[in-house]
C-alpha atoms as a PDB file:
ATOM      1  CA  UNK A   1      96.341 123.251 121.752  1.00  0.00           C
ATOM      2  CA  UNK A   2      98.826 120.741 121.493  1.00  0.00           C
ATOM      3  CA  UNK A   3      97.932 117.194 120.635  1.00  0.00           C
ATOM      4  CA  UNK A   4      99.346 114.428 123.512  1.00  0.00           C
ATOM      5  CA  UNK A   5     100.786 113.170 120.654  1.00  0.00           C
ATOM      6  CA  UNK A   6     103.015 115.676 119.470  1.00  0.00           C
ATOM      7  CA  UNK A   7     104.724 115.540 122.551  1.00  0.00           C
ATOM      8  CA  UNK A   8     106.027 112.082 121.484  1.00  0.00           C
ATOM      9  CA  UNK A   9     107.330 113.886 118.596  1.00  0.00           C
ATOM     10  CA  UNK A  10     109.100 116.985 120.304  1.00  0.00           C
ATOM     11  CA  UNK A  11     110.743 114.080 122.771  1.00  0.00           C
ATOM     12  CA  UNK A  12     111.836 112.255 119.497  1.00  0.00           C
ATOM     13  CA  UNK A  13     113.261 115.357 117.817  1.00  0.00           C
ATOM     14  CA  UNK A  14     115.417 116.486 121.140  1.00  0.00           C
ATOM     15  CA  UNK A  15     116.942 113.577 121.768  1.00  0.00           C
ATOM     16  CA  UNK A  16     119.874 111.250 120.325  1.00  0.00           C
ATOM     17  CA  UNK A  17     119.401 111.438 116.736  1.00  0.00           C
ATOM     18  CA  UNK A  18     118.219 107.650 115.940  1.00  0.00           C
ATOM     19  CA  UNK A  19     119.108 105.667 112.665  1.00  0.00           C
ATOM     20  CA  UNK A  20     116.538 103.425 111.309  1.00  0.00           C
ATOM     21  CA  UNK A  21     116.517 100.955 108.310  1.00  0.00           C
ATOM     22  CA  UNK A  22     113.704 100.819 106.213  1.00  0.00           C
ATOM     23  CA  UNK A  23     113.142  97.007 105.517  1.00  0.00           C
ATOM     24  CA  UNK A  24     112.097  96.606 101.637  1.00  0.00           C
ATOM     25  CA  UNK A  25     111.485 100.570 101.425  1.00  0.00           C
ATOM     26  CA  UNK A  26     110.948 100.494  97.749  1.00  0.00           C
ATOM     27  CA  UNK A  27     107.176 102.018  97.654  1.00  0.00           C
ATOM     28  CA  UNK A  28     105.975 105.973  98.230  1.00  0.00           C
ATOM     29  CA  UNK A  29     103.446 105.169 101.126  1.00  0.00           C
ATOM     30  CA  UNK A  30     106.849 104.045 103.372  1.00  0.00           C
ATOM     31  CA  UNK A  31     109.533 106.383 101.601  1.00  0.00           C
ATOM     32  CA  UNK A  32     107.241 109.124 101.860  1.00  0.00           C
ATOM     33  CA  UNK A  33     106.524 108.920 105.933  1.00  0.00           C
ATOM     34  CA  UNK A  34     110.450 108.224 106.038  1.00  0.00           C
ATOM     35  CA  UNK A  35     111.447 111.273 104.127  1.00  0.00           C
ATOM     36  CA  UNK A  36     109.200 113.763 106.504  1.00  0.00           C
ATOM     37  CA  UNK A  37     110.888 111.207 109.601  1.00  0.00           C
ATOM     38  CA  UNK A  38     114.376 112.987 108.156  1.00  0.00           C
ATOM     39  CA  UNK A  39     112.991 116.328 107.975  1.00  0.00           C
ATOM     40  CA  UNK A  40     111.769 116.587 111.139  1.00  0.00           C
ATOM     41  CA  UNK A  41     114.718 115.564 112.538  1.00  0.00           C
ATOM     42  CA  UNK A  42     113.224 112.363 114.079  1.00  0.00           C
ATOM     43  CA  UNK A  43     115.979 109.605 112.749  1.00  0.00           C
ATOM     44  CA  UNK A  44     118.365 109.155 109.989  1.00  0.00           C
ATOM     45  CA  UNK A  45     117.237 106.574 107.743  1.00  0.00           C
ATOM     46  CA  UNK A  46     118.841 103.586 105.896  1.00  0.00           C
ATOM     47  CA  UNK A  47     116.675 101.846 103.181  1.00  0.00           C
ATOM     48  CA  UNK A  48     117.010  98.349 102.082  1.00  0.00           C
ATOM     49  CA  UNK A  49     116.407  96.872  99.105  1.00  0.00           C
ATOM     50  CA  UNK A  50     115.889  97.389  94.826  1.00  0.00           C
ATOM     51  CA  UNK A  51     117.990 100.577  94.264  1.00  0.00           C
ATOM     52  CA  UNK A  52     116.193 101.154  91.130  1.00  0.00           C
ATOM     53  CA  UNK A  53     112.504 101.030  92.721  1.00  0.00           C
ATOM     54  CA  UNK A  54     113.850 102.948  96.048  1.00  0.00           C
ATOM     55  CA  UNK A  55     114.721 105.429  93.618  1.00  0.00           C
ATOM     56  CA  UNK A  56     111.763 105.733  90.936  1.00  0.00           C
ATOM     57  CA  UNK A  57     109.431 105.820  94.172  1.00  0.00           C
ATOM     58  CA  UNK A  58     111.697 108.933  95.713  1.00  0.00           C
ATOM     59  CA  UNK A  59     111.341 110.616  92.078  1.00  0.00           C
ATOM     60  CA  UNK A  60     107.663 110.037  91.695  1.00  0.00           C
ATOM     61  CA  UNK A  61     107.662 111.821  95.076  1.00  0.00           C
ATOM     62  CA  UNK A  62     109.980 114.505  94.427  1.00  0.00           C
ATOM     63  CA  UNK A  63     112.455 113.853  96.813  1.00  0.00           C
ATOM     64  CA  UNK A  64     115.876 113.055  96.311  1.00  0.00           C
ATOM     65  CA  UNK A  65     117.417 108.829  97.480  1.00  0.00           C
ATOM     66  CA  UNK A  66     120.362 110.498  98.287  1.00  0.00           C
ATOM     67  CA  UNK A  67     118.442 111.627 101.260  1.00  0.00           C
ATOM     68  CA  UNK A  68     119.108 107.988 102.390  1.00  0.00           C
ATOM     69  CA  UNK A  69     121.470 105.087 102.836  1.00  0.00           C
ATOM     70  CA  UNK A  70     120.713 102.927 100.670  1.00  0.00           C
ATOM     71  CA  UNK A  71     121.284  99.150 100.911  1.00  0.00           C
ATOM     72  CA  UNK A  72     120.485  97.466  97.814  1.00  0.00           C
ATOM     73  CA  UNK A  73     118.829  94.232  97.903  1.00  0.00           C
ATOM     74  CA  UNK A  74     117.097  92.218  95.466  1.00  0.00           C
ATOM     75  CA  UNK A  75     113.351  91.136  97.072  1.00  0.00           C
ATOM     76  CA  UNK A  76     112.154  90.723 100.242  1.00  0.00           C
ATOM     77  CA  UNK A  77     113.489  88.252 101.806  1.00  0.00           C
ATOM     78  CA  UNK A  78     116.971  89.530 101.449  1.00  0.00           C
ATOM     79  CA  UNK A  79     116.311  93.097 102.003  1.00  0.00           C
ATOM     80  CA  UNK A  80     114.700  91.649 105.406  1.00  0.00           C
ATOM     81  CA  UNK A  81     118.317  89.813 106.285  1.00  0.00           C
ATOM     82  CA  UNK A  82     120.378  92.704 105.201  1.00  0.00           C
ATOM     83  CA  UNK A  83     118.756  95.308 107.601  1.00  0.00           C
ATOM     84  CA  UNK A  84     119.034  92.752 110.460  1.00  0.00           C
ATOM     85  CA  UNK A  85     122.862  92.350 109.879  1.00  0.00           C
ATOM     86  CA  UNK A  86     122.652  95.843 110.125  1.00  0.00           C
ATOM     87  CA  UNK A  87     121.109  95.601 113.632  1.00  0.00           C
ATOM     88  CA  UNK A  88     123.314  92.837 114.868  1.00  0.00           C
ATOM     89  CA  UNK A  89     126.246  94.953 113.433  1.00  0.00           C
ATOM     90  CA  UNK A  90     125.019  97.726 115.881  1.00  0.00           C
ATOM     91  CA  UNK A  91     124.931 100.118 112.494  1.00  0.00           C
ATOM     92  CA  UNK A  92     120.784 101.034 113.550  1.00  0.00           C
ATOM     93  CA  UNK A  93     118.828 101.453 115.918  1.00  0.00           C
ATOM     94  CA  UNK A  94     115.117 100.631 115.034  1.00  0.00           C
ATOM     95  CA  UNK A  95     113.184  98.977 112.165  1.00  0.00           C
ATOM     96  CA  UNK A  96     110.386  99.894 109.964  1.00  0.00           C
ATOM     97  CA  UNK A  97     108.566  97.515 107.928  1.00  0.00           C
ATOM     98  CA  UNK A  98     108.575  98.428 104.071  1.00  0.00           C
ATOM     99  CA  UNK A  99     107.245  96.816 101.175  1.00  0.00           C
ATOM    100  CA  UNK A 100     107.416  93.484 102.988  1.00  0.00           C
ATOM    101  CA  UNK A 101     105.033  91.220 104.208  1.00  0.00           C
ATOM    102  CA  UNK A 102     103.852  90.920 107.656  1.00  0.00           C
ATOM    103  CA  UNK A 103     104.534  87.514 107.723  1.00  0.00           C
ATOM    104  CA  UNK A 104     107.977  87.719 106.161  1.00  0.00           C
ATOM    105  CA  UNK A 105     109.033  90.790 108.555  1.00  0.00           C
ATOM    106  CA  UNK A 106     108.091  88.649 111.510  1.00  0.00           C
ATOM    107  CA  UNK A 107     110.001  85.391 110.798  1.00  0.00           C
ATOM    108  CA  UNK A 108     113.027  87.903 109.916  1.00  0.00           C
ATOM    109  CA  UNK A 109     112.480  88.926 113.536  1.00  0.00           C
ATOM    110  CA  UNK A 110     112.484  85.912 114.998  1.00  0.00           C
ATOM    111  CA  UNK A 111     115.249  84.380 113.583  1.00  0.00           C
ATOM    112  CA  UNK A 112     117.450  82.648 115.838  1.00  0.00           C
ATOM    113  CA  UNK A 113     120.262  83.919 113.489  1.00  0.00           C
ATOM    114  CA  UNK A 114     120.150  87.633 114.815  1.00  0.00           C
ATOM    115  CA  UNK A 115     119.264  86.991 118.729  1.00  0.00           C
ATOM    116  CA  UNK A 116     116.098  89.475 117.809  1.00  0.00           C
ATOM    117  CA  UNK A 117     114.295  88.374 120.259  1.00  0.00           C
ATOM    118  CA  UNK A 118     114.797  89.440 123.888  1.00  0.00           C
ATOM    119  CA  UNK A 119     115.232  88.116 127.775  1.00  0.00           C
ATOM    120  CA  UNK A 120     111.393  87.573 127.685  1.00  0.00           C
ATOM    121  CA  UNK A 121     111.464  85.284 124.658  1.00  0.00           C
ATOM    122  CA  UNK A 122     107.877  87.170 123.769  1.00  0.00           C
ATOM    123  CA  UNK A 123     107.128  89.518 120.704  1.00  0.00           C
ATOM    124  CA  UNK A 124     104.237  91.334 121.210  1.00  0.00           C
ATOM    125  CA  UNK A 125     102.788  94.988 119.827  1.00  0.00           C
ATOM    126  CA  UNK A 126     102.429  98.263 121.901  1.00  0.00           C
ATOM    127  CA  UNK A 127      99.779 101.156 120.070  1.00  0.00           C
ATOM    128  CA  UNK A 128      99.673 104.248 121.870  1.00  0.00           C
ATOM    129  CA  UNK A 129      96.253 105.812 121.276  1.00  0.00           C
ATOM    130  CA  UNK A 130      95.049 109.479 121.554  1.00  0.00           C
ATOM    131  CA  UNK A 131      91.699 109.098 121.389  1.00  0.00           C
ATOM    132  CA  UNK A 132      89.792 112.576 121.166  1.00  0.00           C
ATOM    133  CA  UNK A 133      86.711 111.499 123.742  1.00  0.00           C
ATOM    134  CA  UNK A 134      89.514 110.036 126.301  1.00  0.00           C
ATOM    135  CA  UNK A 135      91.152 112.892 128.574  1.00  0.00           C
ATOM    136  CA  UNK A 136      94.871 111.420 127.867  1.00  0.00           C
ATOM    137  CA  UNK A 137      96.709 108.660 125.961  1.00  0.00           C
ATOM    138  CA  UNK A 138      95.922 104.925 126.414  1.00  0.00           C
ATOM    139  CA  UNK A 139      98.308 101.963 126.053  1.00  0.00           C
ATOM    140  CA  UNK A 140      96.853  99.067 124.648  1.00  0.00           C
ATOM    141  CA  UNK A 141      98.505  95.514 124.155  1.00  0.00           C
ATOM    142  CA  UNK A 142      98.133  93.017 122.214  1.00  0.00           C
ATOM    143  CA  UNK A 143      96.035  93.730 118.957  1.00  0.00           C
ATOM    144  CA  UNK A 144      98.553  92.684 116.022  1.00  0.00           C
ATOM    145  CA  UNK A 145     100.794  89.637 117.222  1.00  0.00           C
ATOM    146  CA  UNK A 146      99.822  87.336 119.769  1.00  0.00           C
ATOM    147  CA  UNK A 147      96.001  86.089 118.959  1.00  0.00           C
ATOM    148  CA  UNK A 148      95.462  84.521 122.518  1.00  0.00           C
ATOM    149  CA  UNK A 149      97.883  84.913 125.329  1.00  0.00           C
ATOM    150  CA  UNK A 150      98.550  82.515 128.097  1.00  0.00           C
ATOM    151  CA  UNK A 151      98.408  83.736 131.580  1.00  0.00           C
ATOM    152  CA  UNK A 152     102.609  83.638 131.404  1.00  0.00           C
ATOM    153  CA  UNK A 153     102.612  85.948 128.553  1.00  0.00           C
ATOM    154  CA  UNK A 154      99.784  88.314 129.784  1.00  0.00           C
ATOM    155  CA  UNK A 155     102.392  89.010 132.361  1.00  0.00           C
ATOM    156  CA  UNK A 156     105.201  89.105 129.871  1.00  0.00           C
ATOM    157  CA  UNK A 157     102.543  91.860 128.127  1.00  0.00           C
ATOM    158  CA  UNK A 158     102.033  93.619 131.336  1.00  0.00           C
ATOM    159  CA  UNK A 159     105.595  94.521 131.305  1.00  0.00           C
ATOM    160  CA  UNK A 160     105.611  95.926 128.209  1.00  0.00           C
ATOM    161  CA  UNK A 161     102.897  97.878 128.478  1.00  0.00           C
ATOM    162  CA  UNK A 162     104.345  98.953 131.959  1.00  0.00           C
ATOM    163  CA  UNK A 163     107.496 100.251 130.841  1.00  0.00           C
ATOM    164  CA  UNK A 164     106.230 101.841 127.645  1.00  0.00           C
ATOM    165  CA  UNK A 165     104.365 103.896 129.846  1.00  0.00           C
ATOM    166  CA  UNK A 166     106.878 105.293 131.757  1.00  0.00           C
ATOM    167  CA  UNK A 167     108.925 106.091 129.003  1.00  0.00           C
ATOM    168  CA  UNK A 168     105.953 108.675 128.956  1.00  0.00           C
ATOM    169  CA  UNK A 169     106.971 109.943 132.130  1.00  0.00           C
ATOM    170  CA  UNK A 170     103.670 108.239 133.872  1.00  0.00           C
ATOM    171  CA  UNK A 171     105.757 107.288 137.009  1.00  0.00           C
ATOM    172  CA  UNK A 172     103.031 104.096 138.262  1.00  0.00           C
ATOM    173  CA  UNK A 173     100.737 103.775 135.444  1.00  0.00           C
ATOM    174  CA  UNK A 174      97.102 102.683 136.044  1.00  0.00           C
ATOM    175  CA  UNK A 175      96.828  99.314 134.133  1.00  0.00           C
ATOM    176  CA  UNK A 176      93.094  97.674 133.254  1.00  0.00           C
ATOM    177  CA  UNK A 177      92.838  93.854 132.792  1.00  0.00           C
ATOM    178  CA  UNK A 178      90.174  94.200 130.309  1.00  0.00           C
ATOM    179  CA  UNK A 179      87.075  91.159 130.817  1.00  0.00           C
ATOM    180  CA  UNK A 180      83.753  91.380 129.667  1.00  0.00           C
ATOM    181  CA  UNK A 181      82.768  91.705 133.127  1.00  0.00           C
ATOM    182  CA  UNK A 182      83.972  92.999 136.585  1.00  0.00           C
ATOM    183  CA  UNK A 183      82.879  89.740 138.308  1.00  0.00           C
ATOM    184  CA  UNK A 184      85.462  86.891 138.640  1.00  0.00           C
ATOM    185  CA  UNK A 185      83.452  84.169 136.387  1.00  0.00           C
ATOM    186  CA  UNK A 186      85.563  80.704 136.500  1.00  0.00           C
ATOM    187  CA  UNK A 187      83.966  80.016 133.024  1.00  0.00           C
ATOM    188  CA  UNK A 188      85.473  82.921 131.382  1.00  0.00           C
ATOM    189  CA  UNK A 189      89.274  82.505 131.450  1.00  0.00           C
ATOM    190  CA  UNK A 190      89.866  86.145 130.695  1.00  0.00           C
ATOM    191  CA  UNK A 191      88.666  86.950 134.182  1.00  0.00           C
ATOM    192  CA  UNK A 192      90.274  84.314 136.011  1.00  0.00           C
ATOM    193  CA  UNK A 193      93.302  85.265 134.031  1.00  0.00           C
ATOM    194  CA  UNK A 194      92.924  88.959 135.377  1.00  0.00           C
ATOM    195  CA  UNK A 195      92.172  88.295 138.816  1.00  0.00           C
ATOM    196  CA  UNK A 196      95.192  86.299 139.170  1.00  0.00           C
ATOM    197  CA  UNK A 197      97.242  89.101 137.347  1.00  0.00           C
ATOM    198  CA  UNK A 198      95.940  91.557 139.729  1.00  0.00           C
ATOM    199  CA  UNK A 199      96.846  89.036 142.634  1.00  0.00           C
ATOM    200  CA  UNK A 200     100.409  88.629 141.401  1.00  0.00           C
ATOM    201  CA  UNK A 201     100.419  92.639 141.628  1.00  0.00           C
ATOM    202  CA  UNK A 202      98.974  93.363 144.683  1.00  0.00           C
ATOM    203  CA  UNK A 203     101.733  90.591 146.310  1.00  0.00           C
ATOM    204  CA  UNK A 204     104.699  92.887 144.507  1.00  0.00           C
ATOM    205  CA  UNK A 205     105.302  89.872 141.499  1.00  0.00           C
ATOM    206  CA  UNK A 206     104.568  92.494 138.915  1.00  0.00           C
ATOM    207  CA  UNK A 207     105.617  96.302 139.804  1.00  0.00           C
ATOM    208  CA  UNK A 208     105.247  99.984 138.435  1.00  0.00           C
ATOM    209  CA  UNK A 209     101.876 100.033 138.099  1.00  0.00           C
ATOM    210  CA  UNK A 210      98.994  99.504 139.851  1.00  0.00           C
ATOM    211  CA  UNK A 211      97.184  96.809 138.298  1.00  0.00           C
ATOM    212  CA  UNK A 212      93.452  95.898 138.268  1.00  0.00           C
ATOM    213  CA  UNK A 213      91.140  93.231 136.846  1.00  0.00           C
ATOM    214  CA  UNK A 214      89.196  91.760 135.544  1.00  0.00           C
ATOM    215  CA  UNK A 215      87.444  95.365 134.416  1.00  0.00           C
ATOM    216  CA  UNK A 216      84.749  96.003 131.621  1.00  0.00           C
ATOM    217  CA  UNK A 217      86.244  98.176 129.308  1.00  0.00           C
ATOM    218  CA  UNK A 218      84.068 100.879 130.404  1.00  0.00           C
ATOM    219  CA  UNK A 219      84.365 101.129 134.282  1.00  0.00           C
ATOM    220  CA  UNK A 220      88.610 101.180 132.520  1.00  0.00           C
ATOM    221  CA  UNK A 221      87.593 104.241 130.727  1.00  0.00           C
ATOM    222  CA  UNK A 222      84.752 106.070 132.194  1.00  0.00           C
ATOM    223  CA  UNK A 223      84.304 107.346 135.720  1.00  0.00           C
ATOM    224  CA  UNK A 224      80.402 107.493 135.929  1.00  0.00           C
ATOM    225  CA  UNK A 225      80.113 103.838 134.541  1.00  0.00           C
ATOM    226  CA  UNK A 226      83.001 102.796 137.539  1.00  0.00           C
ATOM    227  CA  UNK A 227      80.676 104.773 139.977  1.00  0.00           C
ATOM    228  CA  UNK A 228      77.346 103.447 139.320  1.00  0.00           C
ATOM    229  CA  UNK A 229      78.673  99.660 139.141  1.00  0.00           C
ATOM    230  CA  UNK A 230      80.216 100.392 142.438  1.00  0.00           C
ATOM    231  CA  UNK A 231      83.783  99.335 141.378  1.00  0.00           C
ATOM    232  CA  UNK A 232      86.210 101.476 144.066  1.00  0.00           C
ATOM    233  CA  UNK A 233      89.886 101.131 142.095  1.00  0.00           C
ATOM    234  CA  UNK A 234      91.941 103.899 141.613  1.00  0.00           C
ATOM    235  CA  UNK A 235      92.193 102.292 137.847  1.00  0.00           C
ATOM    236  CA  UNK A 236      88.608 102.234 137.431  1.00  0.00           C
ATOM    237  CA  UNK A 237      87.669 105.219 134.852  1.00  0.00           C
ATOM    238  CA  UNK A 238      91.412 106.826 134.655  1.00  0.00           C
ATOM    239  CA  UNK A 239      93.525 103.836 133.053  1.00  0.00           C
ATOM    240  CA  UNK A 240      96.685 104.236 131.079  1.00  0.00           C
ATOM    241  CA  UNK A 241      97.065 101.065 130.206  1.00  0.00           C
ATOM    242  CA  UNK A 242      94.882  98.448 128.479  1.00  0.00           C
ATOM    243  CA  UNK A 243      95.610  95.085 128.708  1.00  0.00           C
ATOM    244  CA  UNK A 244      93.097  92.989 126.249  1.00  0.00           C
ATOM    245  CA  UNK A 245      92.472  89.024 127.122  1.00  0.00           C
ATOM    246  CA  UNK A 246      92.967  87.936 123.082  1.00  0.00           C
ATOM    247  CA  UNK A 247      93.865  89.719 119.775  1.00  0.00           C
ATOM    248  CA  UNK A 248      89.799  89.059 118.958  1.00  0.00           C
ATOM    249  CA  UNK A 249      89.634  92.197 121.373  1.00  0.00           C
ATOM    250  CA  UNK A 250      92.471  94.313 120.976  1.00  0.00           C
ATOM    251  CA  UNK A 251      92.000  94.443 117.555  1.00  0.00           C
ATOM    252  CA  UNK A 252      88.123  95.868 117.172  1.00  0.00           C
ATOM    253  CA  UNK A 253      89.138  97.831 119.790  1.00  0.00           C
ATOM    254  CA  UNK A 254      92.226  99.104 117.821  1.00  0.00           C
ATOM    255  CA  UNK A 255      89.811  99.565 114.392  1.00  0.00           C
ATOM    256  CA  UNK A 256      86.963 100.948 116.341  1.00  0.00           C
ATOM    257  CA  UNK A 257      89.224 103.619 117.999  1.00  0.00           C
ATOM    258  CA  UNK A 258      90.875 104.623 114.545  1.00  0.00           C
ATOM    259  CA  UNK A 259      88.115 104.428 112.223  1.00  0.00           C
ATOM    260  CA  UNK A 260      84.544 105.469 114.397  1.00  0.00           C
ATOM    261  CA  UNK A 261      86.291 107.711 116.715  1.00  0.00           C
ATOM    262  CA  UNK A 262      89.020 108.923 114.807  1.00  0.00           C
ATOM    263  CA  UNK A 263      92.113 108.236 116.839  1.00  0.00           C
ATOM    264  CA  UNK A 264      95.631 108.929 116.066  1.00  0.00           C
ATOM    265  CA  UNK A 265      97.758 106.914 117.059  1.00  0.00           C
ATOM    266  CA  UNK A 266     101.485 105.418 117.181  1.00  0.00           C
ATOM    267  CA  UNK A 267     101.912 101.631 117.063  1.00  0.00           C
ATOM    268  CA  UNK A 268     105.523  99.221 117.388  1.00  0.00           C
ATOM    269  CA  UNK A 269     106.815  95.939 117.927  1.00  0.00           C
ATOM    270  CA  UNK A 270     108.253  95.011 121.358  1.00  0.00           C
ATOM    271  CA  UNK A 271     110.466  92.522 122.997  1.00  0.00           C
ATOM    272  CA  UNK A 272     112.980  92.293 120.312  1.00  0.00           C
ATOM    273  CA  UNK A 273     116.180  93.504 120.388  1.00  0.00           C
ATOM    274  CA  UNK A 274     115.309  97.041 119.129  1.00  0.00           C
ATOM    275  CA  UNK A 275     111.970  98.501 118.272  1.00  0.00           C
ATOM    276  CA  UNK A 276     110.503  97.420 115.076  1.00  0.00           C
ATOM    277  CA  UNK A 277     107.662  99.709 113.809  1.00  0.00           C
ATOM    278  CA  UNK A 278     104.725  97.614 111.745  1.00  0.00           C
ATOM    279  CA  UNK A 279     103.226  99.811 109.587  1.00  0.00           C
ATOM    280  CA  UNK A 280     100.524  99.255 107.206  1.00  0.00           C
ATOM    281  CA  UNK A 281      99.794 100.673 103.232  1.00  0.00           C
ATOM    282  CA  UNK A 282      96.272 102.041 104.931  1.00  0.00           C
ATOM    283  CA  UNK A 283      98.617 103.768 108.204  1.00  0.00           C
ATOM    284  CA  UNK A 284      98.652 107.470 107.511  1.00  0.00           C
ATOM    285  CA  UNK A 285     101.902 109.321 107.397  1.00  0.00           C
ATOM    286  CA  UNK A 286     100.686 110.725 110.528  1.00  0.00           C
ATOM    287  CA  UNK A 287     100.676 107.521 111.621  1.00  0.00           C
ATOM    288  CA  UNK A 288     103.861 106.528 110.229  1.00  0.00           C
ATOM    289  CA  UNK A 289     105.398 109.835 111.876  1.00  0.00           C
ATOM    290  CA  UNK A 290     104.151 108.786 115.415  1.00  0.00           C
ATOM    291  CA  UNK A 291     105.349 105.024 114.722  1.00  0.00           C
ATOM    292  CA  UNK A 292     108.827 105.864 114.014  1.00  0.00           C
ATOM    293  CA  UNK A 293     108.976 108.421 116.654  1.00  0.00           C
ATOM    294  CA  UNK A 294     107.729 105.986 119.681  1.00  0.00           C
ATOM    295  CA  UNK A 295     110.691 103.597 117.874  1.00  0.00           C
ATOM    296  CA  UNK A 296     113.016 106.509 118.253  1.00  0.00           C
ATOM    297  CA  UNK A 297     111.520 107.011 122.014  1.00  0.00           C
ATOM    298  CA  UNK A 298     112.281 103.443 122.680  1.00  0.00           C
ATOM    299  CA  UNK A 299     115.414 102.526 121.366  1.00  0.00           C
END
């Protein structure tokens, strides 16, 4: 049977042919999952950086550089500016993050320089999971970037999470405002932060989802916990979409998911001008694969 997310790679393979620049791609782990991207027809790829390393690394994995563009760059910092250029000069489509890191791949993206950022003036992270003990993919925002969002950029979030989604083809997504309880506690922001998110729904100031909080995580996820707590939401045990009050949250969620229950699972920057995957040495090329194809999906 075919995994939900191998879908996201079919839809990445049949449509426009993406080009994406490898930021700092001198090492195997990110050459490697960039050379199978090419196979499998998911992108063309352009790789910044030492021309030398870029092309000891492709060697040491028997492929051929010439399979990419390459940009050379000496270090990070300007392998980071050079693929941006490349972006502003319209030349690429996505980003992947190399050899580089994290925090030098964000500041490149939030240079004022190269207008990265977009209308909502908000980075924030996307991971698509498929989850093996869920019955179909979850959203989940934010477990990377922003450590603990103000009600303004929850709804920023919510948007993103919204419209990633439907690039799925889920039409009106089921989004859960994730709180450690179902009951609107004033003491706990994350549930006063949810209920007034689900407010702001219900009265049409969010839309293309339907949107409900504050919600344990499991009456989100699982119908029998929804029905014995008595929680009557058509989110309630069938969500698409997670949305997680802090980054202390979405991130054990995001570990727990890949490491205890073995999820795969595609992960990317959004808000900026184009999508910028954020890959990590541990990421498996699977991994990789899905990241750049959701980039690809998105762009």
């Amino acid at each position: 049977m075919m995994n939900k997310l191998d879908e996201l790679l079919k839809a990445a393979q049949t449509g426009k042919r993406r080009r994406m620049v490898l930021v700092n791609g001198v090492d195997q782990h990110s050459l490697g999952a960039a050379s199978r991207a090419v196979e499998l027809g998911l992108v063309d790829v352009l790789v910044t950086g030492d021309e030398k390393q870029i092309r000891s690394s492709c060697s040491a994995l028997g492929i051929s550089g010439d399979r990419f563009e390459l940009i050379p760059a000496s270090g990070e910092e300007q392998a980071a500016r050079l693929a941006l250029e490349l972006i502003a000069e319209l030349k690429a489509d996505c980003l992947m993050k190399g050899l580089i890191s994290t925090d030098k791949y964000m500041r490149a993206l939030l240079n004022k320089d190269y207008e990265m950022v977009g209308p909502e003036g908000l980075l924030s992270h996307v991971t698509v999971f498929e989850n093996p003990h869920y019955h179909k993919l979850l959203f989940a925002s934010d477990v990377a970037i922003i450590p603990y969002p103000d009600l303004k950029q929850k709804a920023v979030l919510l948007g993103y999470l919204i419209r990633t989604a439907q690039k799925f083809g889920i039409e009106k997504p089921k989004v859960a405002l994730i709180a450690a309880t179902e009951q609107v506690i004033p003491s706990i922001p994350a549930c006063v932060d949810a209920a007034m998110l689900a407010k702001m729904a219900d009265r049409g100031q969010i839309q293309g989802a339907f949107v409900d909080g504050p919600m344990g995580l499991d009456v989100a996820i699982d119908a029998e916990s929804a029905s014995i707590k008595k929680v009557q939401s058509v989110v309630a045990g069938d969500a698409d979409c997670l949305l997680f009050p802090n980054i202390d949250a979405g991130n054990v969620f995001y570990k727990m998911s890949t490491k205890l229950c073995q999820s795969q699972q595609a992960a990317v920057v959004v808000g900026s001008k184009v999508p910028a995957v954020l890959s990590s040495r541990g990421d498996s090329v699977q991994t990789k694969l899905n990241s750049i194809a959701l980039a690809a999906l998105l762009s």
